[in-house]
Protein backbone atom coordinates (compact mmCIF):
# COMPACT_ATOMS: atom_id res chain seq x y z
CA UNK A 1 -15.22 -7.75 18.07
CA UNK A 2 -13.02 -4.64 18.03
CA UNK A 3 -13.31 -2.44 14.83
CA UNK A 4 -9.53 -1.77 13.56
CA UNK A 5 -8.64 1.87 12.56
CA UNK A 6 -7.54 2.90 9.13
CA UNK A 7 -4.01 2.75 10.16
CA UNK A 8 -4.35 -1.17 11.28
CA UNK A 9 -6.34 -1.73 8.14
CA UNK A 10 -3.83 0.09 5.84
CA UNK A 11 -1.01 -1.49 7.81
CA UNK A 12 -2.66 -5.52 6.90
CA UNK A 13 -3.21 -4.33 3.42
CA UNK A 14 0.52 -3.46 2.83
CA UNK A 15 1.45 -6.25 4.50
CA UNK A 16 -1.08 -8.52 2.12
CA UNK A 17 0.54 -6.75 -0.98
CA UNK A 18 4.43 -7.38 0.27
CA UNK A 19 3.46 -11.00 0.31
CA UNK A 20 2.59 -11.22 -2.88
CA UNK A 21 4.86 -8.82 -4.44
CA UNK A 22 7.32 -11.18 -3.05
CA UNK A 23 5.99 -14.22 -4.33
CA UNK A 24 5.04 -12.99 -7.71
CA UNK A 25 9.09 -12.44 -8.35
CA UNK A 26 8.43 -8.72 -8.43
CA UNK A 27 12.18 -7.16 -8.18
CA UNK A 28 12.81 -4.68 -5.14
CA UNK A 29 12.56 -1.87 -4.12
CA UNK A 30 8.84 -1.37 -4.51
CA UNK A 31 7.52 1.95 -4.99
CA UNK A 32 4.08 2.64 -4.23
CA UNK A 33 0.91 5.55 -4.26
CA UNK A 34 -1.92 5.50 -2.09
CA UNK A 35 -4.46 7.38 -3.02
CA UNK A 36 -7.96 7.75 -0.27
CA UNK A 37 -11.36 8.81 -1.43
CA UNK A 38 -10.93 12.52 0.14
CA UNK A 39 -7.40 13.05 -1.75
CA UNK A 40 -5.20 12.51 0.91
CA UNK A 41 -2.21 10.67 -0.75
CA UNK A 42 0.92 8.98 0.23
CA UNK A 43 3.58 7.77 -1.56
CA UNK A 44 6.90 5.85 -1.01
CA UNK A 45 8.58 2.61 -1.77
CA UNK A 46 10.05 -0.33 0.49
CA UNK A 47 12.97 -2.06 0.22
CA UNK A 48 15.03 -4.72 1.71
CA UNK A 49 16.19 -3.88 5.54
CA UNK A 50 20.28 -5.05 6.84
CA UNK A 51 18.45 -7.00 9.11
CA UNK A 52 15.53 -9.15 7.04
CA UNK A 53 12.19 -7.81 6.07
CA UNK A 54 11.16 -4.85 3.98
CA UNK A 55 11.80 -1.23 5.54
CA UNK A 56 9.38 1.92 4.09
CA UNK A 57 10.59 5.55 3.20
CA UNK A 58 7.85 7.66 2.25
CA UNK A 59 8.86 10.07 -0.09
CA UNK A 60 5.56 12.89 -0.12
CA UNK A 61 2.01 12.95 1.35
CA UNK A 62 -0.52 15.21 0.30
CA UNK A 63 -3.02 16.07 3.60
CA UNK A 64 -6.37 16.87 1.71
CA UNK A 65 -8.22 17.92 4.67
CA UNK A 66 -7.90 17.54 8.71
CA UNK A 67 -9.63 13.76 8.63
CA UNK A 68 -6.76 11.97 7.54
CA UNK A 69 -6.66 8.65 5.28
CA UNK A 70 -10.52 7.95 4.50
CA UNK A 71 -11.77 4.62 3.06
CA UNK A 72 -11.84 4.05 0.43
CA UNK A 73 -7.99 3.78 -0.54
CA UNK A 74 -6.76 2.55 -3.61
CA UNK A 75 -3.24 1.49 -3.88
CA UNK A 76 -0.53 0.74 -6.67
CA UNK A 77 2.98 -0.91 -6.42
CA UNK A 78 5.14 -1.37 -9.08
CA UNK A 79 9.04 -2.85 -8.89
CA UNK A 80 12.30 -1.51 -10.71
CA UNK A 81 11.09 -3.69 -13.75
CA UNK A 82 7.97 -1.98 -14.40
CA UNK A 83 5.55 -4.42 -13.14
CA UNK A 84 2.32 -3.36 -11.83
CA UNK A 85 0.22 -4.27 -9.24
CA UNK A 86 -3.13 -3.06 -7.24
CA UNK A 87 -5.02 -3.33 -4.32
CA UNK A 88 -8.49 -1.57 -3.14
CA UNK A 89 -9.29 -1.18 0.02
CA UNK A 90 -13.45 -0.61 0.68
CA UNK A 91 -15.29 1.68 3.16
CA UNK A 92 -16.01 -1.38 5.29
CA UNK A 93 -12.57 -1.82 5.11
CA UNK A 94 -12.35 -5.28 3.12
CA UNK A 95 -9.45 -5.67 1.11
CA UNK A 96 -9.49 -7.20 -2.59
CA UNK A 97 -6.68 -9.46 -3.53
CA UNK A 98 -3.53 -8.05 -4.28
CA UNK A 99 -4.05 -8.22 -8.59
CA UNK A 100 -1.02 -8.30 -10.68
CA UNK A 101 -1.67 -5.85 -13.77
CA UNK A 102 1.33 -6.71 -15.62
């Protein structure tokens, strides 16, 4: 079985937290931070596209070193309301469950 890179593995986890975002009746847009074990962070939100489905528009990275994104990489969403929610993603590149903080 093919190992997926840390873009593919990033991209599922986003896609895992959109989901349930959406089904938790968090309100859109959805801004987000994530934040790798070497520094490197990204940040952004996603909101509703003309066309169906959520669109991205990163809004600042910080490039800690050449290497990119490194697992591990936590990330936070929260909606115009104030609602909160996390993922982790682990060095193996499991995800946790999307966890609603508040």
């Amino acid at each position: 079985m093919e190992e997926l890179t840390i873009d593919e593995i990033l991209s599922q986890a986003i896609q895992d937290m959109l989901q349930a975002l959406i089904e938790g009746d968090f309100e859109a847009p959805f801004y987000f931070a994530a934040i790798a074990s070497n520094g490197h962070t990204v940040t952004g939100f996603f909101e509703w596209a003309t066309e169906g489905g959520m669109e991205p528009t990163f809004t600042s990275e910080y490039v800690a070193d050449k290497t990119g994104l490194q697992l591990p990489i936590n990330m936070m969403f929260t909606d115009k309301a104030g609602r909160a929610a996390r993922m982790f993603i682990g060095q193996s590149g499991s995800m946790s469950k999307p966890q609603v903080l508040h």
